[in-house]
Protein backbone atom coordinates (compact mmCIF):
# COMPACT_ATOMS: atom_id res chain seq x y z
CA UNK A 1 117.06 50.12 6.45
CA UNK A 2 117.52 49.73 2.47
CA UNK A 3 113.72 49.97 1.46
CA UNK A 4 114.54 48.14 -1.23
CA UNK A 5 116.02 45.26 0.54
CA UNK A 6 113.51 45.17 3.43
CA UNK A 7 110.84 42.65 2.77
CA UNK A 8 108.27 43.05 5.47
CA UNK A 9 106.14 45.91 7.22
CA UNK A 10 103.99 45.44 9.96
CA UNK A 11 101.74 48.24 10.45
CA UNK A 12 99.70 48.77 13.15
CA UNK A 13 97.15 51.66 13.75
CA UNK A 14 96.39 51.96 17.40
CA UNK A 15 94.38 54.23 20.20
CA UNK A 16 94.07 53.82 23.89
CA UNK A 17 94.61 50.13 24.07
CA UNK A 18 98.24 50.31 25.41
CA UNK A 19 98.36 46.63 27.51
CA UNK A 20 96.97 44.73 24.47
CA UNK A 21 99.13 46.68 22.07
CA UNK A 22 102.60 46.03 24.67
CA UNK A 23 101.08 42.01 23.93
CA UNK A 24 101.09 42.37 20.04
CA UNK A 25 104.84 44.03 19.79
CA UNK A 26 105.99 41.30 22.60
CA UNK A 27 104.60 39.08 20.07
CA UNK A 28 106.21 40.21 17.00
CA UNK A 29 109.69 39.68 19.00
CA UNK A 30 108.96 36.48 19.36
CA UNK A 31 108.39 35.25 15.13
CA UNK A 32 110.25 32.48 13.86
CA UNK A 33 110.46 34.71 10.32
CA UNK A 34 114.49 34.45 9.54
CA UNK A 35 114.43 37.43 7.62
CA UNK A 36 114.59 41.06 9.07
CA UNK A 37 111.63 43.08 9.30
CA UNK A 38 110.06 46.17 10.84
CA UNK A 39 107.26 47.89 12.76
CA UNK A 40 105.18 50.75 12.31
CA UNK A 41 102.86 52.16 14.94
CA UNK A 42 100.49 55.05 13.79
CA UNK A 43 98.83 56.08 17.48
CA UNK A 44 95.44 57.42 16.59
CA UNK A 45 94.73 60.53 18.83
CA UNK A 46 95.15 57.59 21.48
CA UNK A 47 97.70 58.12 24.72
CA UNK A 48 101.62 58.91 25.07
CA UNK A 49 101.79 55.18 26.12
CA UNK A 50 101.91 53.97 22.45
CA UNK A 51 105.14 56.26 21.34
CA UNK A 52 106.73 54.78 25.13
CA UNK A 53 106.19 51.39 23.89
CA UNK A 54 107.03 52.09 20.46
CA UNK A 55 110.11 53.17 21.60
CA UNK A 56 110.88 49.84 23.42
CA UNK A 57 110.07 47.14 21.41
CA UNK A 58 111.79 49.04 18.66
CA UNK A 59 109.12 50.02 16.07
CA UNK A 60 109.07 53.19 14.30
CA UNK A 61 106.36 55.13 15.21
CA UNK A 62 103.88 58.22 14.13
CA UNK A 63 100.86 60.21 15.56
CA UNK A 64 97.83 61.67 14.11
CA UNK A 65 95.01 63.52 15.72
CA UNK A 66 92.16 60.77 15.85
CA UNK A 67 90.64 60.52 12.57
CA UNK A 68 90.17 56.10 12.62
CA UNK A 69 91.80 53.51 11.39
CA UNK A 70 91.91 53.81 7.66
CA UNK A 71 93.23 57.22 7.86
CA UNK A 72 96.24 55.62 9.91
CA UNK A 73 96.70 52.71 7.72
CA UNK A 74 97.02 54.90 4.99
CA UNK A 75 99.91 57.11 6.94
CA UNK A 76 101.63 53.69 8.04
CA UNK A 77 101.47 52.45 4.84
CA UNK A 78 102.88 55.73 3.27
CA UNK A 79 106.13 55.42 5.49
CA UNK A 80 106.55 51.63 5.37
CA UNK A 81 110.13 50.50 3.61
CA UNK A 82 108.95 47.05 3.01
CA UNK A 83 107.88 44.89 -0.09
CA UNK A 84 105.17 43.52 1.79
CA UNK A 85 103.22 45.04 3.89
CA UNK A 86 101.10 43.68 7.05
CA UNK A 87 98.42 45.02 8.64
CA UNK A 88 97.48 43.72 11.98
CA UNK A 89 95.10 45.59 14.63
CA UNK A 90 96.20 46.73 18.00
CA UNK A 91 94.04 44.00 19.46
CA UNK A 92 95.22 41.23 17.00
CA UNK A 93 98.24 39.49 18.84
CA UNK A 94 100.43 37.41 15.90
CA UNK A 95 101.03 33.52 16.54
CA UNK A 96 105.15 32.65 16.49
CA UNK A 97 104.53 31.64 12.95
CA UNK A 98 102.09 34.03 11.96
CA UNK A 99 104.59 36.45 9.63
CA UNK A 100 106.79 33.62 8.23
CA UNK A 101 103.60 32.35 6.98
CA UNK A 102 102.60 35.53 5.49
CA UNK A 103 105.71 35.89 4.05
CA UNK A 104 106.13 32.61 2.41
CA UNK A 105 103.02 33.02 -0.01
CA UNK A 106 104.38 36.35 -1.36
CA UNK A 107 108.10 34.76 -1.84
CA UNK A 108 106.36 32.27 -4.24
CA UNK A 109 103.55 34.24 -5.76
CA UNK A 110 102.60 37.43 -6.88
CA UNK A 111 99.52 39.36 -7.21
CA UNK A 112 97.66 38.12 -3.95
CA UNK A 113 97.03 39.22 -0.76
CA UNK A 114 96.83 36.72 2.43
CA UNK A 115 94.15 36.77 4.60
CA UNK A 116 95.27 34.66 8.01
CA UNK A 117 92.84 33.05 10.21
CA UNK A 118 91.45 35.56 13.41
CA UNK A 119 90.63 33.45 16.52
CA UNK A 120 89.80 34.54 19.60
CA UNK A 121 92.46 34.64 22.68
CA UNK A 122 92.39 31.65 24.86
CA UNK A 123 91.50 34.26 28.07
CA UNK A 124 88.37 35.29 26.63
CA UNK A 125 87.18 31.42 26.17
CA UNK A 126 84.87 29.55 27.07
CA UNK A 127 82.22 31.90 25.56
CA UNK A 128 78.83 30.78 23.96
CA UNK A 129 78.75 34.18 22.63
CA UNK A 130 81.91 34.90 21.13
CA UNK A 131 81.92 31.63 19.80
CA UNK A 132 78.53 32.52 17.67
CA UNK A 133 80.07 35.54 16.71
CA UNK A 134 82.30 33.70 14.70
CA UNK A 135 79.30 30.92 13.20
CA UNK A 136 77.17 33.30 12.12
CA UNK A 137 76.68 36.27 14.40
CA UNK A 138 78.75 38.11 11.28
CA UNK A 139 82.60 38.48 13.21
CA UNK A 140 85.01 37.54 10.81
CA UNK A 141 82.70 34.57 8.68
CA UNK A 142 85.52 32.41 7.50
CA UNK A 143 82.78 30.08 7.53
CA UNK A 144 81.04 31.46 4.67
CA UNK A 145 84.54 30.71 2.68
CA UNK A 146 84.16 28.75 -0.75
CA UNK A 147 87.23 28.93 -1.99
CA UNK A 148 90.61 29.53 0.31
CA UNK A 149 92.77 30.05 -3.30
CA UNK A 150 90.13 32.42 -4.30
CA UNK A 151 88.41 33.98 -1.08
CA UNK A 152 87.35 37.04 -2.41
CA UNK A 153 87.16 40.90 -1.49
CA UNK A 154 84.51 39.52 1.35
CA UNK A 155 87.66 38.14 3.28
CA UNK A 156 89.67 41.43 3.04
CA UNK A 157 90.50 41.78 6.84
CA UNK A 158 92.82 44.62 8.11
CA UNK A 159 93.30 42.94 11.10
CA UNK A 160 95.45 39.83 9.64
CA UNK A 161 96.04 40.82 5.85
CA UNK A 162 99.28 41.25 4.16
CA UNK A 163 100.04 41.88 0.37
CA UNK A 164 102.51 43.83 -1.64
CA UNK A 165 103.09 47.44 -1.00
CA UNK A 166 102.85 48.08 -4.59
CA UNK A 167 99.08 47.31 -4.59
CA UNK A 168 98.58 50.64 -2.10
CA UNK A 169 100.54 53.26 -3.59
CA UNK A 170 97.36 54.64 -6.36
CA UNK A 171 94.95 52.70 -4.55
CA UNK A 172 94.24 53.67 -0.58
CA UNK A 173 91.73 53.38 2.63
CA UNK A 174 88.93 55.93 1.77
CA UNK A 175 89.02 57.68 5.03
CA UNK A 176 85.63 59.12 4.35
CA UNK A 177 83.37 56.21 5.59
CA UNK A 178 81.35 57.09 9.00
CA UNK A 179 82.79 53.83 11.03
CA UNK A 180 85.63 51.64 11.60
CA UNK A 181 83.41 48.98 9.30
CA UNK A 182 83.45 47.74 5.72
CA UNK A 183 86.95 50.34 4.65
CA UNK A 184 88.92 47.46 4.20
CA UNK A 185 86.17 45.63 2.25
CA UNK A 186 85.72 48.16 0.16
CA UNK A 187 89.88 48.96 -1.38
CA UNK A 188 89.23 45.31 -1.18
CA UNK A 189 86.76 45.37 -3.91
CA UNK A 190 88.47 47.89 -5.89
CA UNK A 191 91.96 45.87 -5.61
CA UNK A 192 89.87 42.96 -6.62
CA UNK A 193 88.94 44.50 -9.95
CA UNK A 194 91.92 45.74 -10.39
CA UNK A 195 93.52 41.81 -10.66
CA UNK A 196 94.40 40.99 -6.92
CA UNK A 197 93.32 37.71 -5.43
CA UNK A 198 92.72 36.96 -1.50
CA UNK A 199 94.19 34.23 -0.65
CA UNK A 200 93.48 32.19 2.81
CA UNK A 201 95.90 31.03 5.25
CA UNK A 202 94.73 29.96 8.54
CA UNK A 203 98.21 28.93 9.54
CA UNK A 204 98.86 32.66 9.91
CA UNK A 205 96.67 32.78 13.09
CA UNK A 206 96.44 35.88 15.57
CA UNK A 207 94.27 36.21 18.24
CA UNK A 208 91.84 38.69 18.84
CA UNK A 209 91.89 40.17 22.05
CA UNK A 210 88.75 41.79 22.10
CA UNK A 211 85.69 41.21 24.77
CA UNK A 212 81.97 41.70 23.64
CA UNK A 213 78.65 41.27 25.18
CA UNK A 214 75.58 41.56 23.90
CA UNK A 215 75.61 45.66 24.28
CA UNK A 216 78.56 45.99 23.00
CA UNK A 217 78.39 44.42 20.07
CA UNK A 218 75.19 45.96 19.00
CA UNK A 219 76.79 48.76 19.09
CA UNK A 220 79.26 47.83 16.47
CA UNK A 221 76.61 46.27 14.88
CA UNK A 222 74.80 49.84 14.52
CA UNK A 223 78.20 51.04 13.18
CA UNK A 224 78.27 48.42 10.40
CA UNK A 225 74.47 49.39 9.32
CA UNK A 226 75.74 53.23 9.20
CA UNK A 227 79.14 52.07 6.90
CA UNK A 228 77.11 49.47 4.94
CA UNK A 229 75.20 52.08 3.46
CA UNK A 230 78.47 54.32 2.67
CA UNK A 231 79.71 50.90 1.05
CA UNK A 232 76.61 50.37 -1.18
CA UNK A 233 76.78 53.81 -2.39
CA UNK A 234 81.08 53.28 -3.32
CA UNK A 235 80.04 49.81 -4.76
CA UNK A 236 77.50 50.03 -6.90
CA UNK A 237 77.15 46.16 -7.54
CA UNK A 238 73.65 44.21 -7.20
CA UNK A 239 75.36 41.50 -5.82
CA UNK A 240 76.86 43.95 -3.24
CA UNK A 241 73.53 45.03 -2.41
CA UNK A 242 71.98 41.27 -2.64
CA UNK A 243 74.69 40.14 -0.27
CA UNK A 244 73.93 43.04 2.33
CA UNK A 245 71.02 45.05 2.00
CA UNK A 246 68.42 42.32 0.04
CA UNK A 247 65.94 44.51 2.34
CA UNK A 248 66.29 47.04 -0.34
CA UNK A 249 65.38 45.45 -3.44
CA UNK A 250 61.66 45.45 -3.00
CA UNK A 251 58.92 47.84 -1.68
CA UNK A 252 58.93 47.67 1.87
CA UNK A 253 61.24 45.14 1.97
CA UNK A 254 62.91 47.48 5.29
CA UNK A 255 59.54 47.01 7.29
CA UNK A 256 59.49 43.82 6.66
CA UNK A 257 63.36 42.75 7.63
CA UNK A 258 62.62 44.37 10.72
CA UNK A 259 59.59 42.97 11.46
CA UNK A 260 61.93 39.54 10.85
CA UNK A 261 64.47 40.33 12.92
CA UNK A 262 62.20 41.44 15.82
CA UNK A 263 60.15 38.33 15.82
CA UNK A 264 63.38 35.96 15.66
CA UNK A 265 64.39 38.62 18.93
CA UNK A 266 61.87 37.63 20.57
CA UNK A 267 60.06 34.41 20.06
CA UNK A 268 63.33 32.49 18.75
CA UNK A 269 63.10 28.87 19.59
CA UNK A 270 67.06 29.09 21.08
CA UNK A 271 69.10 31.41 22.39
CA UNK A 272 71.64 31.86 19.29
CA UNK A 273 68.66 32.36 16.82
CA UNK A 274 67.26 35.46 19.73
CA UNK A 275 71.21 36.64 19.45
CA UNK A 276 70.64 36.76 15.45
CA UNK A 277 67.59 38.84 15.59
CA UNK A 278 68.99 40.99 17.91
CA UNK A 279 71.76 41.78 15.84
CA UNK A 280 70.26 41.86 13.01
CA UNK A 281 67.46 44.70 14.10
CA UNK A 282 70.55 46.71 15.60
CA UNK A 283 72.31 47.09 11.89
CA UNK A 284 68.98 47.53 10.31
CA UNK A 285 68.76 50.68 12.81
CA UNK A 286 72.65 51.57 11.50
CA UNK A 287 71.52 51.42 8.19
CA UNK A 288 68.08 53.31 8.74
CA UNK A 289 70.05 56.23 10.20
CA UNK A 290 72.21 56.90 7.47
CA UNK A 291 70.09 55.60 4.11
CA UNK A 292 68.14 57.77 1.82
């Protein structure tokens, strides 16, 4: 394909998730987008399943030992042939309108990148929990959105985020943070500075096929404490550090955020506000590990 004529990549890191991954390319046959466009798998360390699948749904496709996502955005992005570029996760599965919509901001305007909306799949629903994560348990807080024109490096999701290629040839996924958590905010922020507005579209909707319980997630949450600090220390920016580590502006202001998030743990008056405290203890322990 004429890179220069091509206007769309799709690129999708992926490892050991081969049945949700066969849903997202089954998906991506299925866009009402007019115009051609292509997929890019980068399997990371994951199984021979992904280059099988690859094969069938025809997407190129490329291996790395496992070294995380960013490091195989960054070698998806490097062999993509389009002007746009979209990065989905391997447990993201596009709506039928999802890259038309995408598209159809960056055929009108330059300089942005689209953020779609992230929902959960239908099969994992009814959940009380899931559905917290997304009001304020801290999955994907569209929520917390002021301004859908202006959305911010906040909203700088890899797992539904497109924007031209141009953008990522200087400027990359710094491989060296600890986690899967806060690499996309961060070439976010540095994008941002360098001119790029987030747009938000929620009419380019995937859905995230991805189960959590309460162990699970604090896990992740642990994760995000560990990368948070790697974040602070890229970012230097006291509103950075207001936004996610306020616990760190004032003399044992750690001891008492714990203390805070133990007591909502344990004595909160309802069951969300115990899930809050909970969470919010497990990425003060993240943090802990990794801050000095």
């Amino acid at each position: 394909m004429d890179r220069q004529a091509l206007q769309l990549s799709v690129i999708i890191p992926t490892c050991g998730r081969p049945a949700i991954l066969r849903e997202v390319l089954g998906a991506l046959r299925k866009q009402t987008l007019s115009q051609e466009f292509e997929i890019v798998v980068v399997n990371d360390g994951g199984t021979s399943e992904a280059a099988e699948l690859a094969n069938n749904f025809g997407a190129r496709y490329y291996e790395q030992k496992r070294s995380g996502p960013a490091t195989a955005r960054n070698l998806g992005i490097h062999h993509a042939k389009g002007r746009v570029v979209l990065l989905l996760g391997d447990d993201t599965i596009p709506e039928e309108r999802t890259l038309e919509e995408h598209l159809k901001v960056h055929q009108s305007r330059q300089g942005v990148a689209v953020v779609g909306l992230i929902d959960w799949h239908p099969s994992l629903l009814p959940s009380p929990f899931l559905d917290f994560l997304l009001q304020g348990g801290g999955q994907f807080s569209f929520y917390k959105m002021r301004d859908p024109e202006d959305a911010g490096y906040d909203f700088f999701y890899s797992s539904n985020l497109s924007l031209e290629r141009r953008w990522l040839v200087e400027d990359k996924f710094d491989t060296s943070f600890p986690d899967a958590a806060f690499e996309d905010k961060e070439l976010g922020y540095r994008l941002a500075k360098k001119g790029l507005r987030i747009v938000f579209r929620p009419e380019a909707r995937v859905l995230h096929l991805h189960q959590y319980d309460m162990q699970s997630y604090l896990k992740r949450m642990r994760c995000v404490g560990r990368s948070a600090v790697h974040f602070l220390s890229r970012c230097p920016d006291l509103k950075i550090r207001l936004t996610y580590a306020p616990f760190t502006m004032i003399w044992g202001g750690y001891f008492m955020a714990e203390v805070y998030a133990g007591l909502l743990a344990r004595f909160g008056l309802t069951e969300r506000i115990r899930w809050k405290g909970q969470i919010m203890r497990a990425y003060l322990e993240g943090f802990r590990e990794t801050f000095r």
